[in-house]
Protein backbone atom coordinates (compact mmCIF):
# COMPACT_ATOMS: atom_id res chain seq x y z
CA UNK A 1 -43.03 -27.81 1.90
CA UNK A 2 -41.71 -27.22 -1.76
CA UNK A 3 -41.95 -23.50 -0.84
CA UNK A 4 -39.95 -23.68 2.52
CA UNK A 5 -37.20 -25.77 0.62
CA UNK A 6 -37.16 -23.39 -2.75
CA UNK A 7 -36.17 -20.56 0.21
CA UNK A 8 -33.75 -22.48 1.59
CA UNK A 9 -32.11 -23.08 -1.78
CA UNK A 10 -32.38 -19.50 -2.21
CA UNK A 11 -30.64 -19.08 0.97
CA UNK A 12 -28.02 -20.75 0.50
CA UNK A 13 -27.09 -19.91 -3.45
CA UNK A 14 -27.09 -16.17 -1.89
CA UNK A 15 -24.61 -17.45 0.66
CA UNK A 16 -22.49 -19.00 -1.49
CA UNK A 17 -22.43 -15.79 -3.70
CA UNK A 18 -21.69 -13.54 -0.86
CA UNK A 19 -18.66 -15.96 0.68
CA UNK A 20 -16.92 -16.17 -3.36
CA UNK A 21 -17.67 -12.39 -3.71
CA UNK A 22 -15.67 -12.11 0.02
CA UNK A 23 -12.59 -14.97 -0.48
CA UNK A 24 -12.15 -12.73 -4.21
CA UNK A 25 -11.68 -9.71 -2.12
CA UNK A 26 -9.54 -11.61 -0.05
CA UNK A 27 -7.50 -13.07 -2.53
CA UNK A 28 -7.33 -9.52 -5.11
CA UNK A 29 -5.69 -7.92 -2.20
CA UNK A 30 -2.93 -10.37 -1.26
CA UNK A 31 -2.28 -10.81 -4.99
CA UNK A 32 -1.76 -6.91 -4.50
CA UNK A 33 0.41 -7.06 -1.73
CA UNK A 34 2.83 -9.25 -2.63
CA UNK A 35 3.24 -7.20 -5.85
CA UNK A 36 4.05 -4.17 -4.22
CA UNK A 37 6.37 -5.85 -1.78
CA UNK A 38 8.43 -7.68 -4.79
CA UNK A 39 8.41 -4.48 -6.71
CA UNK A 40 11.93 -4.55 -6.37
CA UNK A 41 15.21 -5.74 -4.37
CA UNK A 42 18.89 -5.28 -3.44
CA UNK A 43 21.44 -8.14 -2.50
CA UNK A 44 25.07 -8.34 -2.36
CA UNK A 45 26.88 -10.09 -4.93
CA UNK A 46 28.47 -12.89 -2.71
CA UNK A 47 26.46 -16.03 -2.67
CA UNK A 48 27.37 -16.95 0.78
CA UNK A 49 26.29 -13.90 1.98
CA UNK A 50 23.67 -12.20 -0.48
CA UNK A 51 21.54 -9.91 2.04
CA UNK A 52 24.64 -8.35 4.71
CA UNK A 53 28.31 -7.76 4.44
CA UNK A 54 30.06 -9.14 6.74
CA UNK A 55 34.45 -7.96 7.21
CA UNK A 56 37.29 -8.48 9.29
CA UNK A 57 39.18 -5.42 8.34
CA UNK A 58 42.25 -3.45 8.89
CA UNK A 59 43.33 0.14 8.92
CA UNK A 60 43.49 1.94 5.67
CA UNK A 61 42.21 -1.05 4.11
CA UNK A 62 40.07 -0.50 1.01
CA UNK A 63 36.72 -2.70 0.03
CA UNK A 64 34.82 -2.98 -2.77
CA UNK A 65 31.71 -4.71 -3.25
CA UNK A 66 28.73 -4.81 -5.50
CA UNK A 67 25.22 -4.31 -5.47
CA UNK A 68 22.93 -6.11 -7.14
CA UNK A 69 19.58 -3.78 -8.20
CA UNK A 70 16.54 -5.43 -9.48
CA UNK A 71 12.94 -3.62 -10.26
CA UNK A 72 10.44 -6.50 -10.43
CA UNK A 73 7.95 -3.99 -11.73
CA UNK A 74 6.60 -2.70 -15.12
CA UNK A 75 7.17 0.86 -14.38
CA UNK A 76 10.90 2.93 -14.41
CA UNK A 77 11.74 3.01 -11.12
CA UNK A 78 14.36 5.07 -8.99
CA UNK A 79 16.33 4.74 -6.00
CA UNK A 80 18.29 6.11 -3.65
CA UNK A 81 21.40 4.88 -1.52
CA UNK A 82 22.24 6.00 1.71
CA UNK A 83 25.03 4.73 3.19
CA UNK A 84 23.94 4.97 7.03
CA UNK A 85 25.49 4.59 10.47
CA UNK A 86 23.04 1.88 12.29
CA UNK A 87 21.36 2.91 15.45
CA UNK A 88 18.85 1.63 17.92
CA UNK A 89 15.07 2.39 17.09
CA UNK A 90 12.70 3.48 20.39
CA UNK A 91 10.98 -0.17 18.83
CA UNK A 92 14.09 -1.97 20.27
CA UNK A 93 15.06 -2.52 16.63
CA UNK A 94 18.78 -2.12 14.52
CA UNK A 95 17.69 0.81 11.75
CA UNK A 96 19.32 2.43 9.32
CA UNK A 97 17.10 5.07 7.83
CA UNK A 98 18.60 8.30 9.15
CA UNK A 99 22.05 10.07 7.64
CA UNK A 100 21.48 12.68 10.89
CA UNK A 101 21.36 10.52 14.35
CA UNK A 102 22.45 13.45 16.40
CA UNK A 103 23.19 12.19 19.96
CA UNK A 104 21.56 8.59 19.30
CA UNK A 105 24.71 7.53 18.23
CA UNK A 106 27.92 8.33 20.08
CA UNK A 107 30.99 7.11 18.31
CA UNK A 108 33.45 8.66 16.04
CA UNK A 109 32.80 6.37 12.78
CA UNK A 110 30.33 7.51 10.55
CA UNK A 111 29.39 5.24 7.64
CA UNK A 112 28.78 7.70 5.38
CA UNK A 113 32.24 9.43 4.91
CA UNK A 114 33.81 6.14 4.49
CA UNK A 115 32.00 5.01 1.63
CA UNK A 116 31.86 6.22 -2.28
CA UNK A 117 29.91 5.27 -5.15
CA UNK A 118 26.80 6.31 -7.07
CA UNK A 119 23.80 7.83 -4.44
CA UNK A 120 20.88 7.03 -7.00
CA UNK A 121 20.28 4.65 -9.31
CA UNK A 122 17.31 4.43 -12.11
CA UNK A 123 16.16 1.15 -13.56
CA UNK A 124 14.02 0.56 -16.57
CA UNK A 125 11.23 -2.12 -16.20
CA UNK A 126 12.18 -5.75 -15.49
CA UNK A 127 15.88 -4.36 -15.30
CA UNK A 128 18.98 -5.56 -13.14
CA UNK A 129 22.19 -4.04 -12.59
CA UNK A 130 25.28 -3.90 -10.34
CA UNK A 131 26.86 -1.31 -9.17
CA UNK A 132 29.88 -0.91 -7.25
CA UNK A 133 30.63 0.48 -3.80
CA UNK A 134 33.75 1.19 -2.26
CA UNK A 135 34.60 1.17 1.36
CA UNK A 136 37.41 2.95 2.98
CA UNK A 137 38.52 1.95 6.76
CA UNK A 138 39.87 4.90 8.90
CA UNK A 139 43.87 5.41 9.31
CA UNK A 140 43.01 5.23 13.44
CA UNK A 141 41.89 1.96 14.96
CA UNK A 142 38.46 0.87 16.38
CA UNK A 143 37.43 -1.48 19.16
CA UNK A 144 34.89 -4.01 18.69
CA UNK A 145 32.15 -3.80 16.46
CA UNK A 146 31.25 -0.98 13.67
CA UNK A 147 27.49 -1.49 11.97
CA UNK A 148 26.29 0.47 9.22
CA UNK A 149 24.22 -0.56 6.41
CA UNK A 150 23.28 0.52 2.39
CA UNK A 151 19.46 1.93 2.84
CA UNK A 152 18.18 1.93 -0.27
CA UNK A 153 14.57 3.53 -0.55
CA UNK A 154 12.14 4.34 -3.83
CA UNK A 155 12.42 7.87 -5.15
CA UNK A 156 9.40 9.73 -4.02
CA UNK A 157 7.58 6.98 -1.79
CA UNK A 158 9.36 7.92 1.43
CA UNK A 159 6.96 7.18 4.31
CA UNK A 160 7.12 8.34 8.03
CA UNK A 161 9.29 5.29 8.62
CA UNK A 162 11.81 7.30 6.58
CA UNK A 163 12.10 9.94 8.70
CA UNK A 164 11.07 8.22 11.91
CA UNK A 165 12.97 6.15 14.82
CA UNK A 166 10.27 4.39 15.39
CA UNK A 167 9.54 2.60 11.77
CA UNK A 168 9.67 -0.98 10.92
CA UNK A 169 12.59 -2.95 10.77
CA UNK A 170 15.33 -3.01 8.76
CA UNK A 171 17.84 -5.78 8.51
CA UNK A 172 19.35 -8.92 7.34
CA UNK A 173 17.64 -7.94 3.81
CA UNK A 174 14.51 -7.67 5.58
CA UNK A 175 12.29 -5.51 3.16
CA UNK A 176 9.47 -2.62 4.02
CA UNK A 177 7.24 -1.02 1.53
CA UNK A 178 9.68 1.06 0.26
CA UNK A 179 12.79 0.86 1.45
CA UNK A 180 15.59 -2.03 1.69
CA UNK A 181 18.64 -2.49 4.03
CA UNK A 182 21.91 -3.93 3.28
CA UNK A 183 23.54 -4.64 6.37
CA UNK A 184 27.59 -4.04 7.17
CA UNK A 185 29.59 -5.15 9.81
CA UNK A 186 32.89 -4.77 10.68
CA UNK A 187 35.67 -5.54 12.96
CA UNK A 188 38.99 -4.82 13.02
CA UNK A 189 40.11 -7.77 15.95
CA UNK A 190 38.43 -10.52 17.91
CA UNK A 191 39.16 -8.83 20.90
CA UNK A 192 36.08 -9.99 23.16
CA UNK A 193 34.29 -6.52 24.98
CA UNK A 194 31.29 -7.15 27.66
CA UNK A 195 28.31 -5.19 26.60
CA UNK A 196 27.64 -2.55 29.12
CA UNK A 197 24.13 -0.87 29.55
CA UNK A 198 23.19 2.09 31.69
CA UNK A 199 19.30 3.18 32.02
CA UNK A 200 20.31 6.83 31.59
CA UNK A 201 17.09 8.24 32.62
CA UNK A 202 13.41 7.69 33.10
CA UNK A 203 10.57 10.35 32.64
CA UNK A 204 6.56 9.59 32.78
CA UNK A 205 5.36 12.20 29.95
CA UNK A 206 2.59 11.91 27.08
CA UNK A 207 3.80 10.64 23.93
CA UNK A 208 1.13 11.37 20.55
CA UNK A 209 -1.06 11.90 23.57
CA UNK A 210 -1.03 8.54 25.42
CA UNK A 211 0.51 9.07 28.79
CA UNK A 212 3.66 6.66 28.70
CA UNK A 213 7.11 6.16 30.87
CA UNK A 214 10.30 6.55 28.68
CA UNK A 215 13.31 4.43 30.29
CA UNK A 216 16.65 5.97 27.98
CA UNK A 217 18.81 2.88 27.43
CA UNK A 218 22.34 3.28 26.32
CA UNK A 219 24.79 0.69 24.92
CA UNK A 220 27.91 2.22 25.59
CA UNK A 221 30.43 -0.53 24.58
CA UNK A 222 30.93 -1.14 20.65
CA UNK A 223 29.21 -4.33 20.67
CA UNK A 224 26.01 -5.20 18.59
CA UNK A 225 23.28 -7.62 19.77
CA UNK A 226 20.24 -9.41 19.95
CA UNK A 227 18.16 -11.39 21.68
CA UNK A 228 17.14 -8.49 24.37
CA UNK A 229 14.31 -9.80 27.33
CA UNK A 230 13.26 -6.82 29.03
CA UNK A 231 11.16 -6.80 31.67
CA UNK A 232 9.83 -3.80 33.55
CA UNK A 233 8.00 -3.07 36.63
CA UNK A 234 6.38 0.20 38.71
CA UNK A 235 6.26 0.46 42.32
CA UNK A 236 4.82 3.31 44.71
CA UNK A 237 7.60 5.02 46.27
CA UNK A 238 6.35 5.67 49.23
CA UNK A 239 4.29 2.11 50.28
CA UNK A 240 6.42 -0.11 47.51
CA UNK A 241 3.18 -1.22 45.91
CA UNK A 242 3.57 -3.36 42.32
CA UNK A 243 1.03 -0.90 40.03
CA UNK A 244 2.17 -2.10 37.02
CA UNK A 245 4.50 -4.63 34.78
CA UNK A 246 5.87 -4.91 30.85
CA UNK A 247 8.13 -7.32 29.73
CA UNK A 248 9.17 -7.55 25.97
CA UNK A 249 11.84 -9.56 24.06
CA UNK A 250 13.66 -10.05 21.13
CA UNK A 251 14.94 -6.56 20.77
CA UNK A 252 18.20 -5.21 19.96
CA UNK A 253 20.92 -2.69 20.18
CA UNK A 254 22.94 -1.23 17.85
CA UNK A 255 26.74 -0.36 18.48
CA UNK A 256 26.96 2.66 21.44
CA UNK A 257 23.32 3.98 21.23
CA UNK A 258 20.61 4.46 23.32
CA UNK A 259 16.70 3.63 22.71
CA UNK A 260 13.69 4.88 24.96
CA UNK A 261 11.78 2.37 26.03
CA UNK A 262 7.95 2.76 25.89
CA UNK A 263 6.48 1.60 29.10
CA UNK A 264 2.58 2.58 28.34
CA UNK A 265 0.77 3.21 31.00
CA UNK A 266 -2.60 1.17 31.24
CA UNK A 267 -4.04 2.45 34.19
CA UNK A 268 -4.82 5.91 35.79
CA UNK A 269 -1.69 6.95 38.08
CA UNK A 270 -1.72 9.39 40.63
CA UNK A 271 0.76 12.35 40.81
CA UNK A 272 3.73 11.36 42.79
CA UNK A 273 6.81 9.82 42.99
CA UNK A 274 7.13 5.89 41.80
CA UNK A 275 10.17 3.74 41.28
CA UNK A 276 10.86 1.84 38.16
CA UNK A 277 12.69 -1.79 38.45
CA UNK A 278 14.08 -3.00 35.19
CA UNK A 279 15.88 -6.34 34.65
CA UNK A 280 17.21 -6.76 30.96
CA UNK A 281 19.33 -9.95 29.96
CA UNK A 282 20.48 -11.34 26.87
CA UNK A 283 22.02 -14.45 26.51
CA UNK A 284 24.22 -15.17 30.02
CA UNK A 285 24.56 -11.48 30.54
CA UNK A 286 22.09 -9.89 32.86
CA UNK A 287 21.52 -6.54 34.10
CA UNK A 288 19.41 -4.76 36.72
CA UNK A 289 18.57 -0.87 36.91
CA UNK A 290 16.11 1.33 39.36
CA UNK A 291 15.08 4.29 39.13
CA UNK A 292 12.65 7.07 40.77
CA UNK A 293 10.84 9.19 38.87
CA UNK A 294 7.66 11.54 39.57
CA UNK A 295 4.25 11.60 37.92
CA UNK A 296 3.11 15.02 37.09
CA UNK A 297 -0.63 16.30 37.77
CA UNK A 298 -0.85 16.49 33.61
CA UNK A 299 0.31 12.88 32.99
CA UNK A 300 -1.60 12.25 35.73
CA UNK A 301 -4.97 13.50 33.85
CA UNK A 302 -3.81 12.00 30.87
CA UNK A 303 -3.55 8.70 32.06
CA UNK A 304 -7.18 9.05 33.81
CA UNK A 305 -8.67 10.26 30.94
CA UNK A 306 -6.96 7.12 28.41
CA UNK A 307 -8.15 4.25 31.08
CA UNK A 308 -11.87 6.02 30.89
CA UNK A 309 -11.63 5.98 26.98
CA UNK A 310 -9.99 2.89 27.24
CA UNK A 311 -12.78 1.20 29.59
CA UNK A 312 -15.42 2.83 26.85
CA UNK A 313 -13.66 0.92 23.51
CA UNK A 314 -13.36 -2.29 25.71
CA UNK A 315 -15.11 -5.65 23.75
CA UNK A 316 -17.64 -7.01 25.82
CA UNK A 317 -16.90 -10.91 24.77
CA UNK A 318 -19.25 -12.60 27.30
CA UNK A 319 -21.81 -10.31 25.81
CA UNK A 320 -21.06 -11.12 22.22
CA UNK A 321 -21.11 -14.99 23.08
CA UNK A 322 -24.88 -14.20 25.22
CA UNK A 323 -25.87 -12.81 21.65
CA UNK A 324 -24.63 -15.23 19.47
CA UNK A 325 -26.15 -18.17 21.71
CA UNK A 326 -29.67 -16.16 21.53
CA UNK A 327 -28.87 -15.72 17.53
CA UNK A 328 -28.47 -19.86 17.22
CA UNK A 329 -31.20 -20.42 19.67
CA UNK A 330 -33.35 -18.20 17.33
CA UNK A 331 -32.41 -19.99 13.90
CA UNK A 332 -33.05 -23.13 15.85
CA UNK A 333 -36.69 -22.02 17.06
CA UNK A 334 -37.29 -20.44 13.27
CA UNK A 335 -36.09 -24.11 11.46
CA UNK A 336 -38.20 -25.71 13.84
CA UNK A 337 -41.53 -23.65 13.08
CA UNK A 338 -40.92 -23.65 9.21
CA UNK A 339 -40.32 -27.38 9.51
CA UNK A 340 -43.84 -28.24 11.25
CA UNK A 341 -45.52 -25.56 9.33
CA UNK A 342 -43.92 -27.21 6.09
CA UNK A 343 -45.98 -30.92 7.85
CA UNK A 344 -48.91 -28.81 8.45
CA UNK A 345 -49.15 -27.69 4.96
CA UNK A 346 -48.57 -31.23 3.61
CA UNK A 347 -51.77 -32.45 5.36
């Protein structure tokens, strides 16, 4: 018995080794983390509004306003500023990380020719600063809303979310891994304009090879929002048959720009023609779009070939729960034994 219960202590010592070694792993890489997302910031200096600017403006009017710069780290770090002209990500999100948005934005106003200051800005360890910023409205008047934003992003750390449409979001101060977004709005009246949407197009292609259905969504009114339900569904042309449904929310649009919306496609399809119905609403307003579009014998194969890949990579959970039931069973039958061999022994 002294044997069985000297292996059980052993047991559970190792146990408790392996489960400190594992919550230090744990804890060593949230500790690293959080370092590496505090390694620096950027606010506005305007404590009622520290992480957007928000102006009611007029023409020719000048503004100046200061950024606040702070590196958190213990390394010299450097930065660039680009003043940006916000536009809607194919993520349904508000971005700012591209100077060039060739036809994703179509109005005249480009934040970058209407602002001036210092484009990089190097700080030593531990170091703030401000710096100052001016903004210059156009001579000719705008309607609604105009949305641009200071992206500020660490010298030589771009990532593909730099370059990308599709990277994480970035607003209201909200803060990636290297890159930080300084959101500016402004109107020139309170003149209320209904958003209008228009689903442009919509195409069944293979995106990064998954086969997927791109519905182009344009804002075309000067009017920036939130709060966008979407909810998508695919019918058979021909027999009006339901094959498939999506539905998304909280998503948003920048000022006159479009977005394609993913609709991935998680069963085979056959080539042929199919009708997309989408219903989008936000807030009261509510709008309804449909649209044919045709399934090619490629997308077709591509969408066979990810369901059978897909069907392969599946989790068999009732299987894992049958083996962990035997597993317990097991330990149950093996405590048992080693407990009446442990009485035997004693006689």
């Amino acid at each position: 018995m002294k044997a069985y219960n000297v292996n059980f202590r052993y047991l559970l010592v190792l146990l408790l080794i392996l489960g400190g070694v594992f919550l230090g792993l744990l804890s060593f890489t949230n500790v690293h983390v959080l370092a590496a997302k505090a390694s620096f910031s950027v606010s506005v200096d305007e404590k009622s509004s520290p992480s957007s600017i928000e102006k009611d403006v007029e023409p020719k009017q000048v503004i100046n306003v200061r950024l606040i710069f702070s590196n958190h780290s213990n390394q010299t770090q450097e930065f660039k500023v680009s003043p940006n002209t916000a536009f809607t990500g194919d993520n349904g999100i508000v971005q700012y990380n591209l100077k060039q948005l060739g036809n994703r934005y179509f109005g005249k106003l480009k934040f970058n020719s209407m602002v001036s200051g210092t484009r990089m800005v190097t700080l030593a360890p531990h170091q703030t600063i401000q710096k100052e910023y001016t903004i210059r409205i156009p001579t000719e008047t705008f309607k609604g809303v105009f949305v641009g934003g200071f992206y500020v992003s660490q010298r030589g750390g771009a990532s593909k979310a730099d370059v990308s449409s599709d990277g994480k979001k970035a607003i209201m101060g909200y803060q990636s891994k290297v890159s930080y977004v300084i959101p500016v709005i402004l109107q020139e009246n309170e003149q209320i304009i209904h958003t209008k949407l228009n689903l442009e197009k919509v195409v069944a292609k293979s995106v990064v090879g998954e086969p997927v259905i791109l519905a182009k969504i344009a804002n075309l009114t000067p009017t920036y929002f939130g709060q966008l339900q979407l909810k998508a569904k695919v019918y058979t042309k021909d027999q009006h048959k339901k094959i498939l449904k999506q539905t998304n929310s909280n998503m948003e649009m920048a000022p006159l720009s479009y977005f394609n919306y993913h609709i991935r496609l998680k069963k085979p399809l056959a080539k042929g023609k199919y009708m997309l119905v989408l219903k989008m609403n936000s807030g009261k307003r509510k709008w309804e779009f449909k649209r044919d579009f045709l399934v090619t014998t490629r997308v077709s194969q591509i969408s066979q070939k990810t369901a059978n890949n897909n069907d392969s990579n599946k989790i068999n959970y009732p299987l894992i729960v049958l083996a962990g039931i035997l597993l317990l069973m097991l330990l149950v039958v093996i405590y048992y034994l080693g407990k009446q061999r442990g009485k035997n022994v004693g006689k």
